[in-house]
PDB file of N, CA and C in Angstrom:
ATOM      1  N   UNK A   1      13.893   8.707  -4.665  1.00  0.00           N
ATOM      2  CA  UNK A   1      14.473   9.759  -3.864  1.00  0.00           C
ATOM      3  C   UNK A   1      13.458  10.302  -2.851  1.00  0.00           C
ATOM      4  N   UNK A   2      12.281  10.216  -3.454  1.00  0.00           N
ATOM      5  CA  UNK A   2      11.228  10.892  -2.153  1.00  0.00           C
ATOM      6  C   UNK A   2      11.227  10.138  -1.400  1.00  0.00           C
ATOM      7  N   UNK A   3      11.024   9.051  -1.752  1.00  0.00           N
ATOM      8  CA  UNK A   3      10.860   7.836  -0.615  1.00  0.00           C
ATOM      9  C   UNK A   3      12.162   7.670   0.674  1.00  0.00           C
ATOM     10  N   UNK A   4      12.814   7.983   0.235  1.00  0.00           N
ATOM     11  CA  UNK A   4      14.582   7.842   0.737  1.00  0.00           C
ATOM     12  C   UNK A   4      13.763   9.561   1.719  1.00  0.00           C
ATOM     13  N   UNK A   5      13.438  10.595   1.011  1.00  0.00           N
ATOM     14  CA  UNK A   5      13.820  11.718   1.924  1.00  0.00           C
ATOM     15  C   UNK A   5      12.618  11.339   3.278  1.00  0.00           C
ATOM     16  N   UNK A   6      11.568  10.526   2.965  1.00  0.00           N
ATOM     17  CA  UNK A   6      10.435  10.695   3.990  1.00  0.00           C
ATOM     18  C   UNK A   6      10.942   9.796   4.848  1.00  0.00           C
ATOM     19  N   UNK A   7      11.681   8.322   4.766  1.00  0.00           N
ATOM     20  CA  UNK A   7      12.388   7.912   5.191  1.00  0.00           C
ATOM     21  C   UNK A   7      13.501   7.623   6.267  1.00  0.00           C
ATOM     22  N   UNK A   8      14.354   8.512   5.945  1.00  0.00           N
ATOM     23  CA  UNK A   8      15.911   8.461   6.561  1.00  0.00           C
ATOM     24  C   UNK A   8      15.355   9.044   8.001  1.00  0.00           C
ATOM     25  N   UNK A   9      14.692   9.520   8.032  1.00  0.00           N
ATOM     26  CA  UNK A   9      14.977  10.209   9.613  1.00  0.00           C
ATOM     27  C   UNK A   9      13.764   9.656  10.221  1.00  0.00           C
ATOM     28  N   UNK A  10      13.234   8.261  10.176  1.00  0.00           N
ATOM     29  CA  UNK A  10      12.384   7.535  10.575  1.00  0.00           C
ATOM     30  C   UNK A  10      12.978   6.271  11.839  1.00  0.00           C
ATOM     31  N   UNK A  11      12.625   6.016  12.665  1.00  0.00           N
ATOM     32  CA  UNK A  11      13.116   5.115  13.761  1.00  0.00           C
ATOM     33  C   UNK A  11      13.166   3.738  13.029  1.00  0.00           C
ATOM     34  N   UNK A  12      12.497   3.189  11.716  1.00  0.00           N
ATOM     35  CA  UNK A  12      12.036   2.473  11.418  1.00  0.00           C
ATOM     36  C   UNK A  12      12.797   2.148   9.824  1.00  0.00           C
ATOM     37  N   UNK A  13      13.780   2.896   9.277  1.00  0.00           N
ATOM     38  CA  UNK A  13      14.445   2.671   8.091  1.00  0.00           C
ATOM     39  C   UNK A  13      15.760   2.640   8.849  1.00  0.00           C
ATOM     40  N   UNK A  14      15.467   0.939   8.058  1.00  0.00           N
ATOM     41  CA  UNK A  14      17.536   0.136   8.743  1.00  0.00           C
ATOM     42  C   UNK A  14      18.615   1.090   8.601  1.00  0.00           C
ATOM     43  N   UNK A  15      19.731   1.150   9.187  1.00  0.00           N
ATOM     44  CA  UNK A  15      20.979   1.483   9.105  1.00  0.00           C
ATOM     45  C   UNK A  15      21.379   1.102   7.656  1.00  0.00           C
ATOM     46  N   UNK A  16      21.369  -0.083   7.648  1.00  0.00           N
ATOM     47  CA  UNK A  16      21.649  -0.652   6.362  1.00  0.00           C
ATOM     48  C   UNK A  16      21.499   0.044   4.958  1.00  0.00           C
ATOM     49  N   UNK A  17      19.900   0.828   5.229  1.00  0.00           N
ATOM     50  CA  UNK A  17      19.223   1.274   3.692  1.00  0.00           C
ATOM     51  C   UNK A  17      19.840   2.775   4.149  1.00  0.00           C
ATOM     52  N   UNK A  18      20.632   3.177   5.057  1.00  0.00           N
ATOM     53  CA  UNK A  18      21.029   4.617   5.218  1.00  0.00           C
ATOM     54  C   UNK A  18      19.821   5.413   6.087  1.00  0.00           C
ATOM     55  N   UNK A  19      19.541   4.449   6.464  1.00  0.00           N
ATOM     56  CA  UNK A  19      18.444   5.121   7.985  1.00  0.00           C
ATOM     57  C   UNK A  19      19.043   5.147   9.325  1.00  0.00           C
ATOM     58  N   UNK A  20      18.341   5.368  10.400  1.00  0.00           N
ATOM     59  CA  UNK A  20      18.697   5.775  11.627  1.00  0.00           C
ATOM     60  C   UNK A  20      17.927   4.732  12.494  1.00  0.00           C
ATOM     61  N   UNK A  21      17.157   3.719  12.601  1.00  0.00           N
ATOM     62  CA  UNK A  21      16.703   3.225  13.327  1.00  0.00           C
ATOM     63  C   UNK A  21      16.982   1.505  12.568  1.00  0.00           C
ATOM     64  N   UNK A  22      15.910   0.727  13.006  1.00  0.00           N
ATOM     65  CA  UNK A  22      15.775  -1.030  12.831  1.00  0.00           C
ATOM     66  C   UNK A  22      14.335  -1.032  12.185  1.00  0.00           C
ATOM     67  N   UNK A  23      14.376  -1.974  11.317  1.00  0.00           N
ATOM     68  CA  UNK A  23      13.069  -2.397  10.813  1.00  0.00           C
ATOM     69  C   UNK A  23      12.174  -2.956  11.668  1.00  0.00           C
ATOM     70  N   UNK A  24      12.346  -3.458  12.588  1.00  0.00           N
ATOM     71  CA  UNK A  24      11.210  -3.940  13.578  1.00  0.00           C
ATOM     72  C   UNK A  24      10.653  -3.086  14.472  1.00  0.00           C
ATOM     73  N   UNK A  25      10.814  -1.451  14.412  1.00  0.00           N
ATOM     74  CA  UNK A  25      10.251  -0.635  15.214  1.00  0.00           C
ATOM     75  C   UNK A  25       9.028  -0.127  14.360  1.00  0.00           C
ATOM     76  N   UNK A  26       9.050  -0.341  12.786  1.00  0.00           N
ATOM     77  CA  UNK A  26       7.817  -0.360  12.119  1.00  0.00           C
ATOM     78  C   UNK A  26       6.695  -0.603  12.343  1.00  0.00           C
ATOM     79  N   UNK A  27       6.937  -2.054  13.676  1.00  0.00           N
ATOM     80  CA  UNK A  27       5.773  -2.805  13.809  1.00  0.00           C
ATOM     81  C   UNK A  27       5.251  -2.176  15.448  1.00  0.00           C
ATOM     82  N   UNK A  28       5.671  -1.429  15.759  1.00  0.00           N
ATOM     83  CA  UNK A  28       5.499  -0.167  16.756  1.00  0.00           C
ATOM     84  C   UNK A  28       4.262   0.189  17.233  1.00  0.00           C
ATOM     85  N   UNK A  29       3.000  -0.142  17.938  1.00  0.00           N
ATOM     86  CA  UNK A  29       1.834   0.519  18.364  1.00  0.00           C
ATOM     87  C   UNK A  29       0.836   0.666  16.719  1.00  0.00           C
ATOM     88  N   UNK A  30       1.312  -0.797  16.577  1.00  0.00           N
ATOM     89  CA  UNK A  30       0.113  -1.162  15.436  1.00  0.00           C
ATOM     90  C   UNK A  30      -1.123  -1.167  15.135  1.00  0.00           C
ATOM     91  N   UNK A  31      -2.018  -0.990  15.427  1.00  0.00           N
ATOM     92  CA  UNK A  31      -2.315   0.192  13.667  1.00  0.00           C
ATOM     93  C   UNK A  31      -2.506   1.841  13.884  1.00  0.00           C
ATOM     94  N   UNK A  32      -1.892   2.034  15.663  1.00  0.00           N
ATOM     95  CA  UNK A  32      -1.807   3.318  16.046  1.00  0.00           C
ATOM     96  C   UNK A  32      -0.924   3.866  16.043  1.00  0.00           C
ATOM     97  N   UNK A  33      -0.141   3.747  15.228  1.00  0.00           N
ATOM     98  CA  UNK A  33       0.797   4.463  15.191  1.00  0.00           C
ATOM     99  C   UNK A  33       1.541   6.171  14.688  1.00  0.00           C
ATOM    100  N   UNK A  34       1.976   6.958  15.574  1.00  0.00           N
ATOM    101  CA  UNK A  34       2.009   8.504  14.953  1.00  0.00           C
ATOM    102  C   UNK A  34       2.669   7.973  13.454  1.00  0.00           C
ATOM    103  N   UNK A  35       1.899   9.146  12.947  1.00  0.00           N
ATOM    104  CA  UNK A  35       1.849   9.390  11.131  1.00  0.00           C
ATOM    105  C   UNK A  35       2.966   9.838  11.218  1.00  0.00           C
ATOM    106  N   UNK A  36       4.041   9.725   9.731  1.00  0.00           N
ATOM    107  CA  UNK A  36       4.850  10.141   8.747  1.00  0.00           C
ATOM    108  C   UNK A  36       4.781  10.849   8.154  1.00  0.00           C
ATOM    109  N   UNK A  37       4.539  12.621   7.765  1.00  0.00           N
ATOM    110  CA  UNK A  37       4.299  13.617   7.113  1.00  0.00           C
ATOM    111  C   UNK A  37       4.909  12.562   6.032  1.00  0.00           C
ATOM    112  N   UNK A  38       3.394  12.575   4.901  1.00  0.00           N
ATOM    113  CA  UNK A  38       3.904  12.400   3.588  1.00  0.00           C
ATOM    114  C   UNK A  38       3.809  11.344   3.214  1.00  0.00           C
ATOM    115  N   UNK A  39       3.765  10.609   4.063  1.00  0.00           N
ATOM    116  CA  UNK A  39       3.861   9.011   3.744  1.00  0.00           C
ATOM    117  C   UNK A  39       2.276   8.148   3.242  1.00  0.00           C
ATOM    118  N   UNK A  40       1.761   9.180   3.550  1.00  0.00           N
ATOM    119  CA  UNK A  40       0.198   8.880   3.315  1.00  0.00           C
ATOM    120  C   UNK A  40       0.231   9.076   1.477  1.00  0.00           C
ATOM    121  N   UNK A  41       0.717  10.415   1.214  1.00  0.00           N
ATOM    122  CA  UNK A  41       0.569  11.242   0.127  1.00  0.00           C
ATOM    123  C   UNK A  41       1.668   9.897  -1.244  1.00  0.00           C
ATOM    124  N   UNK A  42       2.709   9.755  -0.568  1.00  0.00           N
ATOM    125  CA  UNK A  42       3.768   8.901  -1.308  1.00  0.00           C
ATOM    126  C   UNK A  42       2.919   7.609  -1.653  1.00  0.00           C
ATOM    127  N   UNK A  43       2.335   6.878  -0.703  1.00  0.00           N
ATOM    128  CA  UNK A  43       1.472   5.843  -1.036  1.00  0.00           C
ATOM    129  C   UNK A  43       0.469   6.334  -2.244  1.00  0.00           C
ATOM    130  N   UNK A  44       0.206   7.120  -1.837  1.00  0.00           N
ATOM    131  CA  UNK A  44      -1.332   7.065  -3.306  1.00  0.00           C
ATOM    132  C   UNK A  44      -1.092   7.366  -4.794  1.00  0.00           C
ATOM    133  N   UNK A  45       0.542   8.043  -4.375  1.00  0.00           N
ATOM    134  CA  UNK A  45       0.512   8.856  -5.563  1.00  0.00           C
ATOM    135  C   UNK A  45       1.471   7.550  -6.418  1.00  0.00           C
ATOM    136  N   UNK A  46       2.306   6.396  -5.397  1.00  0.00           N
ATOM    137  CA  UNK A  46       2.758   5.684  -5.950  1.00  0.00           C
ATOM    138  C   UNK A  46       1.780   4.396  -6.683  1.00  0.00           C
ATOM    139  N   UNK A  47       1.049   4.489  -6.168  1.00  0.00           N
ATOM    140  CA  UNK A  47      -0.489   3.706  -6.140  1.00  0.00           C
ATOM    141  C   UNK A  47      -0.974   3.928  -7.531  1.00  0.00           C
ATOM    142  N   UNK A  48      -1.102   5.410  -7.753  1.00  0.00           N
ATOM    143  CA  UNK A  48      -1.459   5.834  -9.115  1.00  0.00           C
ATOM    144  C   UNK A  48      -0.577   5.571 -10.022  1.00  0.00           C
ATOM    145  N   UNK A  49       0.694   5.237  -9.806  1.00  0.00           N
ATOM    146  CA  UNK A  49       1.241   4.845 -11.197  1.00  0.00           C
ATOM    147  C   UNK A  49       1.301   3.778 -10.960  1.00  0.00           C
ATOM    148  N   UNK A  50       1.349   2.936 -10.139  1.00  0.00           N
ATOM    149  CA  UNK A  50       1.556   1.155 -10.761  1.00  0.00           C
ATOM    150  C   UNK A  50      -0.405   0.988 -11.199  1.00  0.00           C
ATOM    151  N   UNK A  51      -0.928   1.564 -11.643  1.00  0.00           N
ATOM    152  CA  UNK A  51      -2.674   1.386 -11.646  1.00  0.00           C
ATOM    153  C   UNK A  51      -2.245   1.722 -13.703  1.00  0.00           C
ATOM    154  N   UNK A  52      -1.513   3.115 -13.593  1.00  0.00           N
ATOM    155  CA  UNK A  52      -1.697   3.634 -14.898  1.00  0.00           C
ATOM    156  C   UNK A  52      -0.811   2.821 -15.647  1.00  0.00           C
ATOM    157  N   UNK A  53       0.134   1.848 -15.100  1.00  0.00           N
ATOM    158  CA  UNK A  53       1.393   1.442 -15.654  1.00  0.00           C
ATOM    159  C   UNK A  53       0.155  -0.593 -15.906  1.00  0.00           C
ATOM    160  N   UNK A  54      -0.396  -0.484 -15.180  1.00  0.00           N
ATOM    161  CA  UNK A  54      -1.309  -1.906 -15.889  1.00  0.00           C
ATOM    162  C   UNK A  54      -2.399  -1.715 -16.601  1.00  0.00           C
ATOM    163  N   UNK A  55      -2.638  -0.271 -16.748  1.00  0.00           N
ATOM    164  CA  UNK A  55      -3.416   0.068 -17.963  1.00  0.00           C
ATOM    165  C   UNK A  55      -3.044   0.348 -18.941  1.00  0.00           C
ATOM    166  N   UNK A  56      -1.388   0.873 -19.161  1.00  0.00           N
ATOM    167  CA  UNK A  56      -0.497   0.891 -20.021  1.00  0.00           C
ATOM    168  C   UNK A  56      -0.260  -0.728 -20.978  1.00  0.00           C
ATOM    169  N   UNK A  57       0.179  -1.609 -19.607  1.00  0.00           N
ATOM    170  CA  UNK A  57       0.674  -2.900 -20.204  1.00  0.00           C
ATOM    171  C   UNK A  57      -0.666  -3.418 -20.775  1.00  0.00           C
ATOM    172  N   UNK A  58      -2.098  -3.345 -20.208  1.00  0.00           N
ATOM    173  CA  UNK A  58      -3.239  -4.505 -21.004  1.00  0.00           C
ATOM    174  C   UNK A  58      -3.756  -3.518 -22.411  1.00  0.00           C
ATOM    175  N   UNK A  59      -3.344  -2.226 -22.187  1.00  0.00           N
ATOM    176  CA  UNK A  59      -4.121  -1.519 -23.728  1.00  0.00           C
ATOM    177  C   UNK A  59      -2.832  -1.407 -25.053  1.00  0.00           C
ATOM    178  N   UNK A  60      -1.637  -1.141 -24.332  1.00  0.00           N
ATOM    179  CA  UNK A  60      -0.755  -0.883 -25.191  1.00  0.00           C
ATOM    180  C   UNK A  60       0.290  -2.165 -25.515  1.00  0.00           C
ATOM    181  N   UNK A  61       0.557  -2.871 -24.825  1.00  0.00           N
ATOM    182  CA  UNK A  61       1.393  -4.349 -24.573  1.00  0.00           C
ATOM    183  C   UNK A  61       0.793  -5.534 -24.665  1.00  0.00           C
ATOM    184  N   UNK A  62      -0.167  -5.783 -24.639  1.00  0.00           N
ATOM    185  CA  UNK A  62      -0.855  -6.663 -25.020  1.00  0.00           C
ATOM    186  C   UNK A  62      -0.052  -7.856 -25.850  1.00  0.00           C
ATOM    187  N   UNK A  63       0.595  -7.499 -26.955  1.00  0.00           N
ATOM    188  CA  UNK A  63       1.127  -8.373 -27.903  1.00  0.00           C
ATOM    189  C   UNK A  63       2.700  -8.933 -26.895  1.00  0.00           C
ATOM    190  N   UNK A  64       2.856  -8.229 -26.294  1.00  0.00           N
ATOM    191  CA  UNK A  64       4.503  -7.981 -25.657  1.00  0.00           C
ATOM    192  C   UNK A  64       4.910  -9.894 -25.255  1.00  0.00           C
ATOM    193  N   UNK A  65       5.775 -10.543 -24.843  1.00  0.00           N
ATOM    194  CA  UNK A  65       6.180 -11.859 -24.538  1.00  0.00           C
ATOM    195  C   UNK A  65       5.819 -11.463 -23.285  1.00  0.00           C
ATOM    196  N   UNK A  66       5.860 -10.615 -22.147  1.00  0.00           N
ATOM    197  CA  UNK A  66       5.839 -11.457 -20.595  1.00  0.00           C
ATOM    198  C   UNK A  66       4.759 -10.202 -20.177  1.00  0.00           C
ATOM    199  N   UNK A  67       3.793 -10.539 -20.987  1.00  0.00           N
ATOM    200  CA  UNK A  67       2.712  -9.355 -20.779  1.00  0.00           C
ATOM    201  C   UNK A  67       1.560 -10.269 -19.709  1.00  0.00           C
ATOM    202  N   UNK A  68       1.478 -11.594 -18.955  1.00  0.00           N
ATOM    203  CA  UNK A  68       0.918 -12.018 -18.103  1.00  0.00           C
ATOM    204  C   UNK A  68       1.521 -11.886 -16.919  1.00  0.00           C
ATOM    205  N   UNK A  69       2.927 -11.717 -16.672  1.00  0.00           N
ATOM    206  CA  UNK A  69       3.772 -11.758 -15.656  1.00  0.00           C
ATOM    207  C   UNK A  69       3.365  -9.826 -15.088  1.00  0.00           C
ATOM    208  N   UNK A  70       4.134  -9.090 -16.077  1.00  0.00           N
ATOM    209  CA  UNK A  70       3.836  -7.847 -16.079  1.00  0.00           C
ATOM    210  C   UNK A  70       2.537  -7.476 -15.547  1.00  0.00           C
ATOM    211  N   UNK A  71       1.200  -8.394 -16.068  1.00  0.00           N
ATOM    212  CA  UNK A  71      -0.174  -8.236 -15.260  1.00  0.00           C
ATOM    213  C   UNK A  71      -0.276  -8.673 -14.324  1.00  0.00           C
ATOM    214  N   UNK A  72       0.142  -9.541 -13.690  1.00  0.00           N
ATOM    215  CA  UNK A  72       0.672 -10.171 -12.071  1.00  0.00           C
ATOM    216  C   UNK A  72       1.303  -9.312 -11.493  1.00  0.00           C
ATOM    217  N   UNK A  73       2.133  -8.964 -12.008  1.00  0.00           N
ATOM    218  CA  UNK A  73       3.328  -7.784 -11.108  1.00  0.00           C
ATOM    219  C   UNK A  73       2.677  -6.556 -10.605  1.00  0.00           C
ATOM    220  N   UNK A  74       1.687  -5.654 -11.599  1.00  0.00           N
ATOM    221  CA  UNK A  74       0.870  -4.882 -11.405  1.00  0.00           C
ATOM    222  C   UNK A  74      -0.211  -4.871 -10.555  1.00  0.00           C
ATOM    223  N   UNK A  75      -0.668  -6.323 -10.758  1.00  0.00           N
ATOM    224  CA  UNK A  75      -1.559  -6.210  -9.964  1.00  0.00           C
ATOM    225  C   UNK A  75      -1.579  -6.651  -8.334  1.00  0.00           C
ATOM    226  N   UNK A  76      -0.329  -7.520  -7.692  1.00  0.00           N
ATOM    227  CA  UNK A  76       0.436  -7.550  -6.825  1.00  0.00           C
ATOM    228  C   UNK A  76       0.758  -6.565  -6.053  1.00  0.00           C
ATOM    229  N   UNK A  77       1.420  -5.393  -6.920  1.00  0.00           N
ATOM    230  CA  UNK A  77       2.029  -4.360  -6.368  1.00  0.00           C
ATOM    231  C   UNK A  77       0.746  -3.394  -5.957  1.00  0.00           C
ATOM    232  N   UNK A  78      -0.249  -3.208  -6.884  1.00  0.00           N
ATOM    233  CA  UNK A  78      -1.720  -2.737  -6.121  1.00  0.00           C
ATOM    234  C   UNK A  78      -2.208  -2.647  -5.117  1.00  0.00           C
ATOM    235  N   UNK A  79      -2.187  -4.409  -4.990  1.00  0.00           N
ATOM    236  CA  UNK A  79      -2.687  -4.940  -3.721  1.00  0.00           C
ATOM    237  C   UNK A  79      -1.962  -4.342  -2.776  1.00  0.00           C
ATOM    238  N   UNK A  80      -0.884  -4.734  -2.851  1.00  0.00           N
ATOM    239  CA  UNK A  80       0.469  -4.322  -1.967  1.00  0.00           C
ATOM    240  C   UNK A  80      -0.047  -2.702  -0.659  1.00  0.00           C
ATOM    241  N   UNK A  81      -0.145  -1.910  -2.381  1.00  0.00           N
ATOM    242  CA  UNK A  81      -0.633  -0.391  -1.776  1.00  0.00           C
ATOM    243  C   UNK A  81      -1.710   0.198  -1.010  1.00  0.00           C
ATOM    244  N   UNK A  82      -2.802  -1.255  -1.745  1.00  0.00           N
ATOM    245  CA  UNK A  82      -4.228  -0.382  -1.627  1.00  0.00           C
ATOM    246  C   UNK A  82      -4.334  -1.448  -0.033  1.00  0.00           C
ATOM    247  N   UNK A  83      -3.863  -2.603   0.375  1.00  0.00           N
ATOM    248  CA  UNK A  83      -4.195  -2.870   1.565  1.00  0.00           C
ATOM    249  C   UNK A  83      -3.247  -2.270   2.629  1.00  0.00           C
ATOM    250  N   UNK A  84      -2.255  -1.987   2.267  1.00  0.00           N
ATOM    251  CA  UNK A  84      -1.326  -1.163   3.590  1.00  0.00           C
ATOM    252  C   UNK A  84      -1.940   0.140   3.846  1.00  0.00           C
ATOM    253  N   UNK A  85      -2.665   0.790   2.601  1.00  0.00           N
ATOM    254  CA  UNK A  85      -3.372   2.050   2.780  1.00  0.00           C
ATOM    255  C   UNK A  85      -4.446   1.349   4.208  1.00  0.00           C
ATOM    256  N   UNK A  86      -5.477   0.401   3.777  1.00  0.00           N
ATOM    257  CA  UNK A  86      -6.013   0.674   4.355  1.00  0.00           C
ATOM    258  C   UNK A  86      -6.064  -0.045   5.315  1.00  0.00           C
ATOM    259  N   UNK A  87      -5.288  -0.548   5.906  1.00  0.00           N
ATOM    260  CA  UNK A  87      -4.747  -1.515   7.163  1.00  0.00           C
ATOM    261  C   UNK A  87      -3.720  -1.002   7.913  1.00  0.00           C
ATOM    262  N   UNK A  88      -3.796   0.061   7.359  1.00  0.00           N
ATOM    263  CA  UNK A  88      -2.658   1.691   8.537  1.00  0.00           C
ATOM    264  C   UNK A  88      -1.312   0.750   8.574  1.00  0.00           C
ATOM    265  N   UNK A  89      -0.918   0.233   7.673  1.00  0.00           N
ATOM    266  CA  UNK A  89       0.215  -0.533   7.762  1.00  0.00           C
ATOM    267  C   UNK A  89       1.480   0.120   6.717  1.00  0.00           C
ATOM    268  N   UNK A  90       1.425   1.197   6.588  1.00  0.00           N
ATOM    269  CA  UNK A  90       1.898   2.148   5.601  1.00  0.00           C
ATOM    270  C   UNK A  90       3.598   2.493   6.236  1.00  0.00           C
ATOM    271  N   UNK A  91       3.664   2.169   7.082  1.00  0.00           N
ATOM    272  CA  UNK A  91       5.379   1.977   7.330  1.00  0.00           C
ATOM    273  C   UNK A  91       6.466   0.942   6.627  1.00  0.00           C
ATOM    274  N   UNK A  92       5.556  -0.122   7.141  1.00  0.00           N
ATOM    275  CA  UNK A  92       6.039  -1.537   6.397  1.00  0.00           C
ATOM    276  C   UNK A  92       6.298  -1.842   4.776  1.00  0.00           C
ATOM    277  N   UNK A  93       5.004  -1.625   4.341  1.00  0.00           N
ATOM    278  CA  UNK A  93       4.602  -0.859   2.787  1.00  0.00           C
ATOM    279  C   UNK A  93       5.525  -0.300   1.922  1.00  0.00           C
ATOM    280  N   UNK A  94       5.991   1.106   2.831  1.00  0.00           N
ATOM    281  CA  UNK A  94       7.009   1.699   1.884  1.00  0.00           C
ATOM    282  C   UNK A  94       7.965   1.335   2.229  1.00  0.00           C
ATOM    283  N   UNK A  95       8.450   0.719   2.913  1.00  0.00           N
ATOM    284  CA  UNK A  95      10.140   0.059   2.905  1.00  0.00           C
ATOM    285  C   UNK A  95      10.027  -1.221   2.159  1.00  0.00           C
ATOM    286  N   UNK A  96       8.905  -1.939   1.719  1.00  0.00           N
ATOM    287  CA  UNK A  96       8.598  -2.814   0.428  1.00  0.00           C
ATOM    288  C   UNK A  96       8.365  -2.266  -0.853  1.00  0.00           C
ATOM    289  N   UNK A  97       8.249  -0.967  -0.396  1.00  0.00           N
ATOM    290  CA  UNK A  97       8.053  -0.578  -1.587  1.00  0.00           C
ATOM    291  C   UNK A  97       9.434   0.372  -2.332  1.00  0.00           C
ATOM    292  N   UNK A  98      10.220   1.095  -1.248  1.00  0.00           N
ATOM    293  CA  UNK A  98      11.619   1.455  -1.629  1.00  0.00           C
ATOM    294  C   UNK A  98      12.361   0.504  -1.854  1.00  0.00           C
ATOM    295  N   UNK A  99      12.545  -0.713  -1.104  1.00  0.00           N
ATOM    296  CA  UNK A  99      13.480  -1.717  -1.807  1.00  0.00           C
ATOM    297  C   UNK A  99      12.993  -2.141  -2.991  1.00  0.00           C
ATOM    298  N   UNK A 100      11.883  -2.322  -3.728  1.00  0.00           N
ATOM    299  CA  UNK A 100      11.620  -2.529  -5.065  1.00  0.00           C
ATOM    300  C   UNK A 100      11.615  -1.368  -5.779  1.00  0.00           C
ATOM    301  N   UNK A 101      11.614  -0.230  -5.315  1.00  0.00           N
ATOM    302  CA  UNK A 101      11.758   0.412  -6.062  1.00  0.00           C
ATOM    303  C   UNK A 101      13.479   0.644  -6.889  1.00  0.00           C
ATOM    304  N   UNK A 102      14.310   0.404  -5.618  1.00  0.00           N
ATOM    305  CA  UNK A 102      15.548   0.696  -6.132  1.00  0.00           C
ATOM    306  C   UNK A 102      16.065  -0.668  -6.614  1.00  0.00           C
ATOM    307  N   UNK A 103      15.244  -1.574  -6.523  1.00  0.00           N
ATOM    308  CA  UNK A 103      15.952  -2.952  -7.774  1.00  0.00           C
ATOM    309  C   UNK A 103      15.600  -2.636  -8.658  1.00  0.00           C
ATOM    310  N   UNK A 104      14.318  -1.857  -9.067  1.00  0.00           N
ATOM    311  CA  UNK A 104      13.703  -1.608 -10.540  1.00  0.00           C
ATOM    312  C   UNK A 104      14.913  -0.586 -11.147  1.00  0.00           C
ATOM    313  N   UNK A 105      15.371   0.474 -10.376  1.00  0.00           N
ATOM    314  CA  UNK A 105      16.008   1.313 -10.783  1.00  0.00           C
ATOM    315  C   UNK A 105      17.537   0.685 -11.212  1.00  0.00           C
ATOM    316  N   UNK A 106      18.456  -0.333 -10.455  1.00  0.00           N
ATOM    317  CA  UNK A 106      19.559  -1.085 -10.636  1.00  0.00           C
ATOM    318  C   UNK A 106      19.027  -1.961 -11.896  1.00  0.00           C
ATOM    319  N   UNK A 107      18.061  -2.633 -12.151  1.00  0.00           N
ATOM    320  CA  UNK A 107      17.851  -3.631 -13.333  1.00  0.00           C
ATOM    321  C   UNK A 107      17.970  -2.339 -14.170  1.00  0.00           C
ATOM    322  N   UNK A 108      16.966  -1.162 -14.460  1.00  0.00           N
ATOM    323  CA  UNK A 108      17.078  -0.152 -15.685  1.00  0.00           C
ATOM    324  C   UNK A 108      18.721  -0.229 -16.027  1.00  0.00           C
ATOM    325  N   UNK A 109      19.191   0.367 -15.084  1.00  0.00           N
ATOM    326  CA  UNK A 109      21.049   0.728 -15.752  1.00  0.00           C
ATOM    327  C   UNK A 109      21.399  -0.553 -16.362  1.00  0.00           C
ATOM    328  N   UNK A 110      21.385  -1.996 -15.149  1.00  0.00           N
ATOM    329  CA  UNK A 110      21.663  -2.914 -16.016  1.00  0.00           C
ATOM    330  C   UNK A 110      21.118  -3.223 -17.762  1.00  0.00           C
ATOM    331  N   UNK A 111      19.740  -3.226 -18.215  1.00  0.00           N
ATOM    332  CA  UNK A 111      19.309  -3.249 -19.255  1.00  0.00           C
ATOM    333  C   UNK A 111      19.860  -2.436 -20.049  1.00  0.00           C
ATOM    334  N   UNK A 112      20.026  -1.003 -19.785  1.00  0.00           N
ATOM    335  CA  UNK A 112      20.926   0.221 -20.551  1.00  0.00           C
ATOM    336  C   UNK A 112      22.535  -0.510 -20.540  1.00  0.00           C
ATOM    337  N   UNK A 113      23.415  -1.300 -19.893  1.00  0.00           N
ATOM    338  CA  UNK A 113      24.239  -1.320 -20.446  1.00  0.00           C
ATOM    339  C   UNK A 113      24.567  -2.288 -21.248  1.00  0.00           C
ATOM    340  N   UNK A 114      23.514  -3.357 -21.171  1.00  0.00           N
ATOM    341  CA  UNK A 114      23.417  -4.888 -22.145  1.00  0.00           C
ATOM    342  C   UNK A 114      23.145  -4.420 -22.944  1.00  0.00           C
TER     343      UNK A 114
END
């Protein structure tokens, strides 16, 4: 939902995802591009949980069946954060990072109703 509110009124979140602009205006006066109140803050703080969520899976999951995949995924999604942080590429980022976020959220319900 935060992600959706910093979002929607961006030139740069599709019609499609319930935005007002096209995804290719993201790529807009690259790597100068005017800041996103917030979007800085959403990155790190999302940053911090996929960090605490692979310290979760290697101390507590360990035994789990797809506990190498899960350490790939984590550490993927890291990368993901910690180079858009610092490659001012933080537009692109979080619209990779809201569309995964809301498949994670559609698989949960699915799992809750299997």
């Amino acid at each position: 939902m935060w992600a959706y509110e910093l979002l929607k009124g961006t030139n740069f979140m599709p019609k499609m995802l319930g935005g007002q602009g096209e995804l290719r205006n993201s790529l807009e006066n690259v790597p100068y591009f005017t800041p996103v109140n917030g979007l800085l803050q959403y990155s790190l703080i999302t940053t911090g949980y996929y960090i605490g969520d692979l310290f979760d899976t290697v101390l507590l999951n360990a035994e789990s069946s797809d506990f190498w995949e899960m350490c790939l995924h984590h550490i993927l999604t890291i990368t993901l954060f910690v180079g858009m942080i610092f490659q001012n590429q933080m537009r692109i980022g979080v619209m990779i990072s809201f569309i995964h976020n809301v498949s994670d959220v559609m698989s949960n319900i699915t799992r809750g109703f299997s």
